[in-house]
C-alpha atoms as a PDB file:
ATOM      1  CA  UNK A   1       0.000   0.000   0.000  1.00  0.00           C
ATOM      2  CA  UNK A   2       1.131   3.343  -0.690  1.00  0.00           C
ATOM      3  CA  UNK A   3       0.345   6.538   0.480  1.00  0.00           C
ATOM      4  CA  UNK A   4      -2.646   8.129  -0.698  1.00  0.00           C
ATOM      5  CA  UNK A   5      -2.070  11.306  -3.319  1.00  0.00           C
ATOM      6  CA  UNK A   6      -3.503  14.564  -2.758  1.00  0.00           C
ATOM      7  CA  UNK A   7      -6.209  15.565  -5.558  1.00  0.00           C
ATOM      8  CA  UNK A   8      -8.740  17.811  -5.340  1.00  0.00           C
ATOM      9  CA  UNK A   9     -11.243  15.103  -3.836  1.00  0.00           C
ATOM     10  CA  UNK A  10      -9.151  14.155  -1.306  1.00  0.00           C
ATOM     11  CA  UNK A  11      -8.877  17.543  -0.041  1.00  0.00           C
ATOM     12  CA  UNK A  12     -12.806  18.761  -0.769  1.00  0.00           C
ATOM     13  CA  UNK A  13     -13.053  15.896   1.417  1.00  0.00           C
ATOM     14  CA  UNK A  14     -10.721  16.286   4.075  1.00  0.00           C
ATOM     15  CA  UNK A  15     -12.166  20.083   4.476  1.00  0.00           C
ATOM     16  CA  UNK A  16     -16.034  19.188   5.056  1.00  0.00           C
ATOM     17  CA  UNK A  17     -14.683  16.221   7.718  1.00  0.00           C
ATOM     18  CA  UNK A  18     -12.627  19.365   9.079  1.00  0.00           C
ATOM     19  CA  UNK A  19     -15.259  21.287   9.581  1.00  0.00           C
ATOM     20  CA  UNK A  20     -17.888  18.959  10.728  1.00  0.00           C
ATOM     21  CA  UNK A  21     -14.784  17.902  13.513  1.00  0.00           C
ATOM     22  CA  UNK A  22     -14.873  21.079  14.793  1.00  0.00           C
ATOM     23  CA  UNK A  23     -18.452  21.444  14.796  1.00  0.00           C
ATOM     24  CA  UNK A  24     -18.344  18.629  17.124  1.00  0.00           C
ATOM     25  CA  UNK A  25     -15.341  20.198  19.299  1.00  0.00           C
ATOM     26  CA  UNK A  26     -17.979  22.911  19.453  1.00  0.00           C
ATOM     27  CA  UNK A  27     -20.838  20.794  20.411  1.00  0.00           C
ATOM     28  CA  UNK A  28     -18.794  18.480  23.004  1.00  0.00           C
ATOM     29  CA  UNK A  29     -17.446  22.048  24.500  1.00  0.00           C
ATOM     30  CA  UNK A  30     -20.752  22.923  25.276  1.00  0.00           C
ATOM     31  CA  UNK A  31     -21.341  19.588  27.298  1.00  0.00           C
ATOM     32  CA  UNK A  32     -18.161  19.936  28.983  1.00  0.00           C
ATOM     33  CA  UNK A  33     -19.709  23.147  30.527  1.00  0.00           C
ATOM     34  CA  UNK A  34     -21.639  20.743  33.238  1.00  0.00           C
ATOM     35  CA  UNK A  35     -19.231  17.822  33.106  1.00  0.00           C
ATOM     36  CA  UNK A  36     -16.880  18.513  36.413  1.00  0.00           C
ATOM     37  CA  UNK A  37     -13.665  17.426  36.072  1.00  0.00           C
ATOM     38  CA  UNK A  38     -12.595  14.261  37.171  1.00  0.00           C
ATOM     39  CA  UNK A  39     -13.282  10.332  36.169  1.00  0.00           C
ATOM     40  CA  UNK A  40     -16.399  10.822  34.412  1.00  0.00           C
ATOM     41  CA  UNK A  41     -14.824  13.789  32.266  1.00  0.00           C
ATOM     42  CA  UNK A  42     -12.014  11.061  31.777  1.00  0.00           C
ATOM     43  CA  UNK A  43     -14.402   8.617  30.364  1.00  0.00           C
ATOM     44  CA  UNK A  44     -16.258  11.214  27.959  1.00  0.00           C
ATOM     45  CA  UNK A  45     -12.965  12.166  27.038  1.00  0.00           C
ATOM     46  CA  UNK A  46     -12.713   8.437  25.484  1.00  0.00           C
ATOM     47  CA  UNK A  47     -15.564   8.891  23.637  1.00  0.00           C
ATOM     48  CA  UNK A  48     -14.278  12.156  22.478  1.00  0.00           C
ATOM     49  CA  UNK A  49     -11.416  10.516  20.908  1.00  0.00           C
ATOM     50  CA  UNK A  50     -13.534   7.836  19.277  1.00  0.00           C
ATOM     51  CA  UNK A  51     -15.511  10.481  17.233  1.00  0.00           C
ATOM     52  CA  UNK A  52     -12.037  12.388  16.403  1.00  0.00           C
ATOM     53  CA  UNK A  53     -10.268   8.828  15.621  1.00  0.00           C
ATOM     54  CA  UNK A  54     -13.245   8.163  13.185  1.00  0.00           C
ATOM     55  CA  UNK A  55     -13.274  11.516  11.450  1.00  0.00           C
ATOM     56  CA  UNK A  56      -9.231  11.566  10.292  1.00  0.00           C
ATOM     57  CA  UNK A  57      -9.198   7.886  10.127  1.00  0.00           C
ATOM     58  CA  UNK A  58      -6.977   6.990  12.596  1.00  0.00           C
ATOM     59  CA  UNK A  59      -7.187   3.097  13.854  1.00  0.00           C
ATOM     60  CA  UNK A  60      -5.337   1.984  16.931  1.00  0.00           C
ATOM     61  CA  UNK A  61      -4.309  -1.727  17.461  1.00  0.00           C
ATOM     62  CA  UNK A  62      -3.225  -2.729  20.909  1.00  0.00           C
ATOM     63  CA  UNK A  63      -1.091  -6.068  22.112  1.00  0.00           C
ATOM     64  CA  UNK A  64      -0.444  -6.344  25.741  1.00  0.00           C
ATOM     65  CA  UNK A  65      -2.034  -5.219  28.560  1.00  0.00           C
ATOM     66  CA  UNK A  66      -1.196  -2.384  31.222  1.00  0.00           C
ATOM     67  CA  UNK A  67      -0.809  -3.211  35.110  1.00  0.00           C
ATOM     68  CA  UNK A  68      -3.779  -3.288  37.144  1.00  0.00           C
ATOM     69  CA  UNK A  69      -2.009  -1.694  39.544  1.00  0.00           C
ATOM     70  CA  UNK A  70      -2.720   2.025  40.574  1.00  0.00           C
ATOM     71  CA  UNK A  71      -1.775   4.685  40.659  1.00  0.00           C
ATOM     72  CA  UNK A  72      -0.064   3.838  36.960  1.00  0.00           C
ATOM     73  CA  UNK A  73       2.271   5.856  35.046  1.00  0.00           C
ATOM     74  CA  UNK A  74       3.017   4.826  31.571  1.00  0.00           C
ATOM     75  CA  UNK A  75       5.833   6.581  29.689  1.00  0.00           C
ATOM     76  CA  UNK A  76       5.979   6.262  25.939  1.00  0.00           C
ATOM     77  CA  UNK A  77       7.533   7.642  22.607  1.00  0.00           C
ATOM     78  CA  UNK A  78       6.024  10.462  21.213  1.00  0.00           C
ATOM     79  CA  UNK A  79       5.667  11.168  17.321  1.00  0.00           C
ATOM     80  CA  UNK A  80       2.583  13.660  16.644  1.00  0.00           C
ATOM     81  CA  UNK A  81      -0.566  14.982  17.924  1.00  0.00           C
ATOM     82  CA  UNK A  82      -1.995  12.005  17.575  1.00  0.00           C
ATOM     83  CA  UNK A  83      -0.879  10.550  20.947  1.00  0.00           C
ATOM     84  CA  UNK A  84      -3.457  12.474  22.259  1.00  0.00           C
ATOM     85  CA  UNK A  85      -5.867  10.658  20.850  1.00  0.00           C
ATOM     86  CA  UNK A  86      -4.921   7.077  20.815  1.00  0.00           C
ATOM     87  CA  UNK A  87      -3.963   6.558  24.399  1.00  0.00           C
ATOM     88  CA  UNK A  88      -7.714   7.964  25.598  1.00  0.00           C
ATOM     89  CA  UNK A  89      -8.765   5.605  23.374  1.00  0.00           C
ATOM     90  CA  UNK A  90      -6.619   2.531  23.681  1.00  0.00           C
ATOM     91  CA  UNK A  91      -6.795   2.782  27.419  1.00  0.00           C
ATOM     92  CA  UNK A  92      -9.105   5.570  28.903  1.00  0.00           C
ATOM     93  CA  UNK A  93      -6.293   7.096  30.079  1.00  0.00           C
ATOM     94  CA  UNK A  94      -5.034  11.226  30.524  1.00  0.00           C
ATOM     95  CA  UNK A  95      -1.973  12.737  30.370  1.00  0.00           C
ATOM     96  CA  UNK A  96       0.880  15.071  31.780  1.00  0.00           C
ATOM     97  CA  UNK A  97       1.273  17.454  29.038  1.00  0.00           C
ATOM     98  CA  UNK A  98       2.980  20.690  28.158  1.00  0.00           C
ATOM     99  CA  UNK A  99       2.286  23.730  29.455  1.00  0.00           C
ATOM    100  CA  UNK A 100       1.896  25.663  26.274  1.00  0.00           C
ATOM    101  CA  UNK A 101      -1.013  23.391  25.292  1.00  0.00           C
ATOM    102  CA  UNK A 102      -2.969  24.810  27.550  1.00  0.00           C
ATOM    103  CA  UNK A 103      -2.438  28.321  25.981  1.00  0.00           C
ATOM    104  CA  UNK A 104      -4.265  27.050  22.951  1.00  0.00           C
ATOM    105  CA  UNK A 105      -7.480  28.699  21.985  1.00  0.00           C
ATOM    106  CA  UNK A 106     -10.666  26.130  23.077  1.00  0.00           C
ATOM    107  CA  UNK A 107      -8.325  23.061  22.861  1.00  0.00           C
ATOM    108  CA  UNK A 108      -6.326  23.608  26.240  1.00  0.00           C
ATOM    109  CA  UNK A 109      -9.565  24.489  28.252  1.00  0.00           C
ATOM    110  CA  UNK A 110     -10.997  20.977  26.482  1.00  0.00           C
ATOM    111  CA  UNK A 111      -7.869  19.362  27.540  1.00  0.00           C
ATOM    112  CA  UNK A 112      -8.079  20.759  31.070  1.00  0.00           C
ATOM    113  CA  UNK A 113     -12.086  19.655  31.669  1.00  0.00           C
ATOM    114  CA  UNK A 114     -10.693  15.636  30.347  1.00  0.00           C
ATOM    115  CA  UNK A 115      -8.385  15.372  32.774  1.00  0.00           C
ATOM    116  CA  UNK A 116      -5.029  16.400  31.336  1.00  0.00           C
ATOM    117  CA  UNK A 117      -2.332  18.115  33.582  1.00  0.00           C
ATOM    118  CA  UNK A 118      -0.462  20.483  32.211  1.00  0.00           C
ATOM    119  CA  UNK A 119       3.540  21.241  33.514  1.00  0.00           C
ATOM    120  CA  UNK A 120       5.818  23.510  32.794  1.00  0.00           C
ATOM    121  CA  UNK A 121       8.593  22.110  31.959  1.00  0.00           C
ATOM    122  CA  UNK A 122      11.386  24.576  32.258  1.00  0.00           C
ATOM    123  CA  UNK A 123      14.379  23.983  34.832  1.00  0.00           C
ATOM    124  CA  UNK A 124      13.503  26.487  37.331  1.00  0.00           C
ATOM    125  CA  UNK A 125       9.982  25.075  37.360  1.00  0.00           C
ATOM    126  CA  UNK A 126      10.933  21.289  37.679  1.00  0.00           C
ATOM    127  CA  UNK A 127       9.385  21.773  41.522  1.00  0.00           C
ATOM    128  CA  UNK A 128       6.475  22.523  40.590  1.00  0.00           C
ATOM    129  CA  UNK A 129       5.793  20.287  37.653  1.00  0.00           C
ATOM    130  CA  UNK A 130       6.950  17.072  40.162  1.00  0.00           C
ATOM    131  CA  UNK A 131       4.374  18.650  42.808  1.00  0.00           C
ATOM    132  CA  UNK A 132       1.480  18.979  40.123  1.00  0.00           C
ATOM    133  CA  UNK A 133       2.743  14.785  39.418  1.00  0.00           C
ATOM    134  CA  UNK A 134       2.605  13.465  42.483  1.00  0.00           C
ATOM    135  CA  UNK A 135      -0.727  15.380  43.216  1.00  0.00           C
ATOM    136  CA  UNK A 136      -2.363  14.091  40.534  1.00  0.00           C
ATOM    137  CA  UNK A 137      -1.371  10.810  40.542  1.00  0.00           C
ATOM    138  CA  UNK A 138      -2.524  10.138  44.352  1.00  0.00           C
ATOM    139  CA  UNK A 139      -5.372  10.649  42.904  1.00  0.00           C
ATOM    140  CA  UNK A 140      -6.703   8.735  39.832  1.00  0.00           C
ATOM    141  CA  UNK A 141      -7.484   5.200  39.165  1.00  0.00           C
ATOM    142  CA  UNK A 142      -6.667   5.222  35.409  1.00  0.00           C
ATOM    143  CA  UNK A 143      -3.556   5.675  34.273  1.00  0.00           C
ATOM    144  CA  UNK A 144      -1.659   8.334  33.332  1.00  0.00           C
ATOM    145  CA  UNK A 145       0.308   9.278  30.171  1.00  0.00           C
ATOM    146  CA  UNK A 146       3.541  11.438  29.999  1.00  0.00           C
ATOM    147  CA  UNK A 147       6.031  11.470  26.947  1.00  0.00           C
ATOM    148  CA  UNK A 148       9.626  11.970  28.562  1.00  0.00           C
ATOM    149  CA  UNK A 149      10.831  12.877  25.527  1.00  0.00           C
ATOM    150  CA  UNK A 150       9.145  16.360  25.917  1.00  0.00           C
ATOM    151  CA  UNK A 151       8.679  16.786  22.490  1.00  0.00           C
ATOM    152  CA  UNK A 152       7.600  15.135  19.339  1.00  0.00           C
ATOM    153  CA  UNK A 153      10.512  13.603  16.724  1.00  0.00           C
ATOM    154  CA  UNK A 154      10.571  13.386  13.313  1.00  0.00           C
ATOM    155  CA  UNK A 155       9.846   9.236  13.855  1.00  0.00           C
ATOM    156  CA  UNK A 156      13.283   8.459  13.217  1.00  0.00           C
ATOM    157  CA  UNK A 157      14.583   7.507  16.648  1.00  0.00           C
ATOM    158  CA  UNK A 158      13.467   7.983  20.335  1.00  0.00           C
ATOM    159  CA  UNK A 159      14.773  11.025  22.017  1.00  0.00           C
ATOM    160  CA  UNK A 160      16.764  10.515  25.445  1.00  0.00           C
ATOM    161  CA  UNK A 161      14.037  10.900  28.019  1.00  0.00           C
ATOM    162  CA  UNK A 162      14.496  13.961  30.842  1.00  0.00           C
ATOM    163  CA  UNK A 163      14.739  12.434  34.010  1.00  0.00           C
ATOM    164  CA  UNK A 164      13.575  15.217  35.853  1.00  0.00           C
ATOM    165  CA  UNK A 165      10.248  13.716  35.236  1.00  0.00           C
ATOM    166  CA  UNK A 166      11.101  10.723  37.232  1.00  0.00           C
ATOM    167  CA  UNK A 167      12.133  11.854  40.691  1.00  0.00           C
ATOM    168  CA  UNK A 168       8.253  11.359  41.862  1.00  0.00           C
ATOM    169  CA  UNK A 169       8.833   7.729  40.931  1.00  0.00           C
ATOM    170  CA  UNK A 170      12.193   7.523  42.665  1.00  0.00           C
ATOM    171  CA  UNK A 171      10.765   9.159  45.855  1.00  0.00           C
ATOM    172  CA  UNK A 172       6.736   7.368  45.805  1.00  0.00           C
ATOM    173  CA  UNK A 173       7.447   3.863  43.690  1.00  0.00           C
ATOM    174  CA  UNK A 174       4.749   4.806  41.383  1.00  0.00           C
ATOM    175  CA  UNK A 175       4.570   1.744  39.080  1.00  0.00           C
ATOM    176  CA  UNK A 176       6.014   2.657  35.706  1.00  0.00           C
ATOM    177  CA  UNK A 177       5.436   1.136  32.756  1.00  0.00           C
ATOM    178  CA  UNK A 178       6.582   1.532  28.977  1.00  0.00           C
ATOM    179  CA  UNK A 179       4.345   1.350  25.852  1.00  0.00           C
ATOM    180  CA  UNK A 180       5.400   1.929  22.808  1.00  0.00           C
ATOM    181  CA  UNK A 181       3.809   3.437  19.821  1.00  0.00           C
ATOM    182  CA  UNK A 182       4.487   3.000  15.871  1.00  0.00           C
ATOM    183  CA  UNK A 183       2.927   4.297  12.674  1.00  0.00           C
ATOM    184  CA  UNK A 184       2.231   2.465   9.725  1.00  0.00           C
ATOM    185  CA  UNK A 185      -0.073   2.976   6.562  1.00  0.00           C
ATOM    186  CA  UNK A 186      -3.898   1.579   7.428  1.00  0.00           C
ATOM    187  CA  UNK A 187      -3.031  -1.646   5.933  1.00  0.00           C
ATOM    188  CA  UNK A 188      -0.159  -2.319   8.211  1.00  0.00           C
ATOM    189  CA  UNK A 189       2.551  -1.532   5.742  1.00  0.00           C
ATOM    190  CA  UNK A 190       5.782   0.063   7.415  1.00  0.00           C
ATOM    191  CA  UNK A 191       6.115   3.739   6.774  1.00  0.00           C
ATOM    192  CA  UNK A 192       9.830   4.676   5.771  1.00  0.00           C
ATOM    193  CA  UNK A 193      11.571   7.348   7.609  1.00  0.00           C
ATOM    194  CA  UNK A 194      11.422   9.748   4.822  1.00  0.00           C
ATOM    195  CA  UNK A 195       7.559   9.591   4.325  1.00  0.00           C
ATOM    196  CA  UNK A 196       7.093   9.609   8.066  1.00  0.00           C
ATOM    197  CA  UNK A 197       8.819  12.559   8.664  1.00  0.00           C
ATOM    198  CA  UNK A 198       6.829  14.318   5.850  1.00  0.00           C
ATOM    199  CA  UNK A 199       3.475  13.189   6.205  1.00  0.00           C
ATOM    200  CA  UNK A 200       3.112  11.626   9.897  1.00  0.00           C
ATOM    201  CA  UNK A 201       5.835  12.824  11.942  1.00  0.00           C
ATOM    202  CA  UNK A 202       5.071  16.537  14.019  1.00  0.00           C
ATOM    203  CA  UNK A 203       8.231  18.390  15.169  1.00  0.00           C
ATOM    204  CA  UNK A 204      10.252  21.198  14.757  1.00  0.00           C
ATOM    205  CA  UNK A 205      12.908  20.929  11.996  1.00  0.00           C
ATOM    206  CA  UNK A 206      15.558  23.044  13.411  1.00  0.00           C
ATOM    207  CA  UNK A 207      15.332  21.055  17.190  1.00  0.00           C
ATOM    208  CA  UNK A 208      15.879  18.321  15.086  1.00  0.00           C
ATOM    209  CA  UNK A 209      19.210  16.893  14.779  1.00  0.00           C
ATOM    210  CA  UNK A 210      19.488  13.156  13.431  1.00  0.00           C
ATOM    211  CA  UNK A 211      17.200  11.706  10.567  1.00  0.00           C
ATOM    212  CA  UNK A 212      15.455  12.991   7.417  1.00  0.00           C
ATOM    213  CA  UNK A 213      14.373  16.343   7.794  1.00  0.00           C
ATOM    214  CA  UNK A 214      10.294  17.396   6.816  1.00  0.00           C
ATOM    215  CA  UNK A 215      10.282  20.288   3.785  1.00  0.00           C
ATOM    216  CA  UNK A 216       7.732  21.855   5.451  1.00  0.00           C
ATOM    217  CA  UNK A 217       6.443  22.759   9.253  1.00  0.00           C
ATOM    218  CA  UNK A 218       2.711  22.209   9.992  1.00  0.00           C
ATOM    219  CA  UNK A 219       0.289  23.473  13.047  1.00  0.00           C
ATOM    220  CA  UNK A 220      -1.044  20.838  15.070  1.00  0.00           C
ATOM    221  CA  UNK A 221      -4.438  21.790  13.305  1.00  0.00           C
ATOM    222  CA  UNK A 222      -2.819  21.348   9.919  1.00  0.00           C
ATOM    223  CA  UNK A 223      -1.250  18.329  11.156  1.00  0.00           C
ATOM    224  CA  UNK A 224      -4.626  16.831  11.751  1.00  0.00           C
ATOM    225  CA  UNK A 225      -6.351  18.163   8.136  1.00  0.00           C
ATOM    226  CA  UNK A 226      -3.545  16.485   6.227  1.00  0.00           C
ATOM    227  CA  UNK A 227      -4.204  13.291   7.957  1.00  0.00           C
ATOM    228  CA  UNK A 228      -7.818  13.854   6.703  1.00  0.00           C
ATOM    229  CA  UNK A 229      -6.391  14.651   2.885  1.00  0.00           C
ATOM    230  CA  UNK A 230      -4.081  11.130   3.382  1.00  0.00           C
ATOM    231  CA  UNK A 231      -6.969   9.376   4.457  1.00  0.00           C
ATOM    232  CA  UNK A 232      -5.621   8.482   7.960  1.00  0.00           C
ATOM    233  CA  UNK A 233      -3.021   5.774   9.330  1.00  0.00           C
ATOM    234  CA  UNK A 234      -2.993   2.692  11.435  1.00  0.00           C
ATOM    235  CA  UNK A 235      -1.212   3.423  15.389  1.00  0.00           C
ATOM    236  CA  UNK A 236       0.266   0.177  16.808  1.00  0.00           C
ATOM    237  CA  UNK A 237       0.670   0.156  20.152  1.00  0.00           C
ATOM    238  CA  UNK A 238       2.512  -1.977  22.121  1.00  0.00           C
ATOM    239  CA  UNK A 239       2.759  -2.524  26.127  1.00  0.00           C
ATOM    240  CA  UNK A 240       5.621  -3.828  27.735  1.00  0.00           C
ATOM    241  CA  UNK A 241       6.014  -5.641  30.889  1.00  0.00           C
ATOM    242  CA  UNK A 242       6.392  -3.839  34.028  1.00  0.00           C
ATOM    243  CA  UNK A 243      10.224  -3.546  34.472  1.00  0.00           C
ATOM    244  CA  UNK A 244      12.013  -3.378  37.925  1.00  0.00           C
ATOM    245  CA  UNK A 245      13.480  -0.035  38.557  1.00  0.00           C
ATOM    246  CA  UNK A 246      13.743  -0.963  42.622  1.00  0.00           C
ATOM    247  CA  UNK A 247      16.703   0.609  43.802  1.00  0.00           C
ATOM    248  CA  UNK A 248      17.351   3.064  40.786  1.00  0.00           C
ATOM    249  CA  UNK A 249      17.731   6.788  40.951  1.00  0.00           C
ATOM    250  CA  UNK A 250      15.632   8.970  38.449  1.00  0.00           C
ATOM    251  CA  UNK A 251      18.504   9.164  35.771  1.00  0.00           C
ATOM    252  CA  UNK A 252      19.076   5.285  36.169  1.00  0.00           C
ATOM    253  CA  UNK A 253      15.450   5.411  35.300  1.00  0.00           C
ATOM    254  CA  UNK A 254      15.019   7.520  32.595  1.00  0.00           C
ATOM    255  CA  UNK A 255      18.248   5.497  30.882  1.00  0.00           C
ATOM    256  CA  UNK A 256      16.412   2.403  31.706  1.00  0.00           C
ATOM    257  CA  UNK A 257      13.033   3.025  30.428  1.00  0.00           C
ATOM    258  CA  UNK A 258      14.762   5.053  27.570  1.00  0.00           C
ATOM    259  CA  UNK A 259      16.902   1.683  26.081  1.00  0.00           C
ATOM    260  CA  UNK A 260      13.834  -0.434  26.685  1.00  0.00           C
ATOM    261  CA  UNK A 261      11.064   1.648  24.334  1.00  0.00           C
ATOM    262  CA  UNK A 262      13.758   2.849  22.321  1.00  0.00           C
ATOM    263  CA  UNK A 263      14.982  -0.700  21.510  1.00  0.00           C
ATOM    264  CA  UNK A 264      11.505  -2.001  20.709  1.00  0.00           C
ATOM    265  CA  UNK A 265      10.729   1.309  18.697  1.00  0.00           C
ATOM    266  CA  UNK A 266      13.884   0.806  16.305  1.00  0.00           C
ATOM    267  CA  UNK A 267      13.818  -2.818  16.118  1.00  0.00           C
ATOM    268  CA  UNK A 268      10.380  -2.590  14.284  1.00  0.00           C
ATOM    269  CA  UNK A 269      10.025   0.369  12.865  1.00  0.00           C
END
C-alpha cells in the first residue's frame, strides 16, 4: 500500500470532515460546561477521541495489557498529535502534558475539563511540575500518560528521556510502565523514515538533529487536516512488561526506560 495522493477530492473531502470535527469540538465544549472534572470527564474524554479517531481515520491496534495496579504511570515515545488521541482511546487514560497546550485557543480548556495536567517544563519550574505529578497521581485510578521525551521527533529515533520527570517515581514507587507506539499505513505496511517525517511525523525541523528532515512545518491543526487529505493511518501500540526499577535513581530510570522503548521502537520500525 502506498500513500494516498492529494487531488482535489481528497482535499474537498478532508475540508467538510474538518469542519464537521470542529463542529463537534464545538458541540462536546458545550457539554463539557456541566461535566466537572474528574473520572467521568475522563471517560467522555474516550468517547471524544472515538468520534475524532473516526473523522481523520486513525485506527489503533493494541497487544499487551497495562498493570492493574494504581496509581499507573506509563511513559511512551512520542511522534505527533496524535498521541493524544490514541492513548484515551486505547486505554481511557489522561496525560501530563505541556504547558503551552494549555495556551491554545478552546483546545487547552478541552484538555483541562478531560483530565489532562499540564507542567511547565522549564528547569527552574521542575518543583512545581513534580508537585502537580505526584498530586495528581494520588489521585486517579486510570492511568496516566507522559512522553519523557518532551517533544515530538521526526519518527526516526526515540529522544533521550528527561529524568527530571522521574524523581516522583524515585521518591513514591509509582509503578512505571513503557508502551510503545508506531505508525504504519492503514493496511499495516511500514512507513519509511522519509515519508514519516513528511506526512506523519510533528516536530520542529531546526530542534531536530538526526534523521530525514520534513520540507515543510505544519500546526497541530494542519497536522490533523492532512491526515484527513491522506486518508488516515494505522497506530500500533505496544505494552511492555512492568520492568524493575527498585533501587534506581531517576537518571538510572530515565536510561532504563529510555533503552527499553527505544529498543523495541527501532527494532520494528
Amino acid at each position: 500500500m502506498k500513500i494516498r495522493k492529494q487531488n482535489i477530492f481528497n482535499t474537498t473531502w478532508a475540508i467538510i470532515k474538518f469542519i464537521i470535527a470542529w463542529l463537534l469540538v464545538f458541540m462536546y465544549a458545550f457539554v463539557l460546561l456541566f461535566l466537572p472534572t474528574g473520572k467521568n470527564s475522563v471517560k467522555y474524554l474516550r468517547f471524544f477521541m472515538w468520534c475524532f479517531a473516526f473523522m481523520t481515520g486513525v485506527r489503533i491496534k493494541v497487544t499487551g495489557k497495562l498493570s492493574k495496579k494504581c496509581p499507573l504511570l506509563c511513559v511512551c515515545n512520542h511522534i505527533s498529535v496524535f498521541e493524544f488521541a490514541s492513548m484515551p482511546l486505547a486505554f481511557g487514560a489522561s496525560f501530563f502534558g505541556k504547558k503551552e497546550i494549555s495556551e491554545w485557543p478552546l483546545v487547552g480548556w478541552i484538555a483541562k475539563k478531560f483530565g489532562v495536567i499540564f507542567i511547565d517544563r522549564r528547569p527552574s519550574h521542575a518543583l512545581e511540575a513534580l508537585n502537580a505529578i505526584k498530586t495528581e497521581m494520588a489521585n486517579v485510578d486510570y492511568p496516566m500518560f507522559i512522553f519523557p521525551e518532551g517533544t515530538t521527533t521526526n519518527g526516526a529515533y526515540v529522544k533521550q528521556f528527561k529524568s527530571s520527570l522521574f524523581d516522583v517515581v524515585e521518591k513514591t514507587g509509582i509503578t512505571v510502565q513503557p508502551v510503545v507506539i508506531h505508525y504504519r499505513l492503514k493496511d499495516g505496511t511500514k512507513i519509511s523514515d522519509e515519508d514519516m517525517a513528511n506526512h506523519f511525523a510533528y516536530f520542529c525541523n531546526d530542534k531536530m538533529d538526526q534523521g530525514p528532515l520534513c520540507c515543510r512545518e505544519r500546526s497541530a491543526f494542519m497536522q490533523v487536516f492532512h491526515i484527513m487529505v491522506l486518508g488516515g493511518f494505522l497506530v500500533e501500540v505496544k505494552v511492555l512488561p512492568v520492568p524493575d526499577l527498585s533501587g534506581m535513581d531517576r537518571k538510572q530510570m530515565a536510561e532504563a526506560l529510555h533503552n527499553i522503548v527505544s529498543n523495541e521502537y527501532m527494532k520494528n520500525k
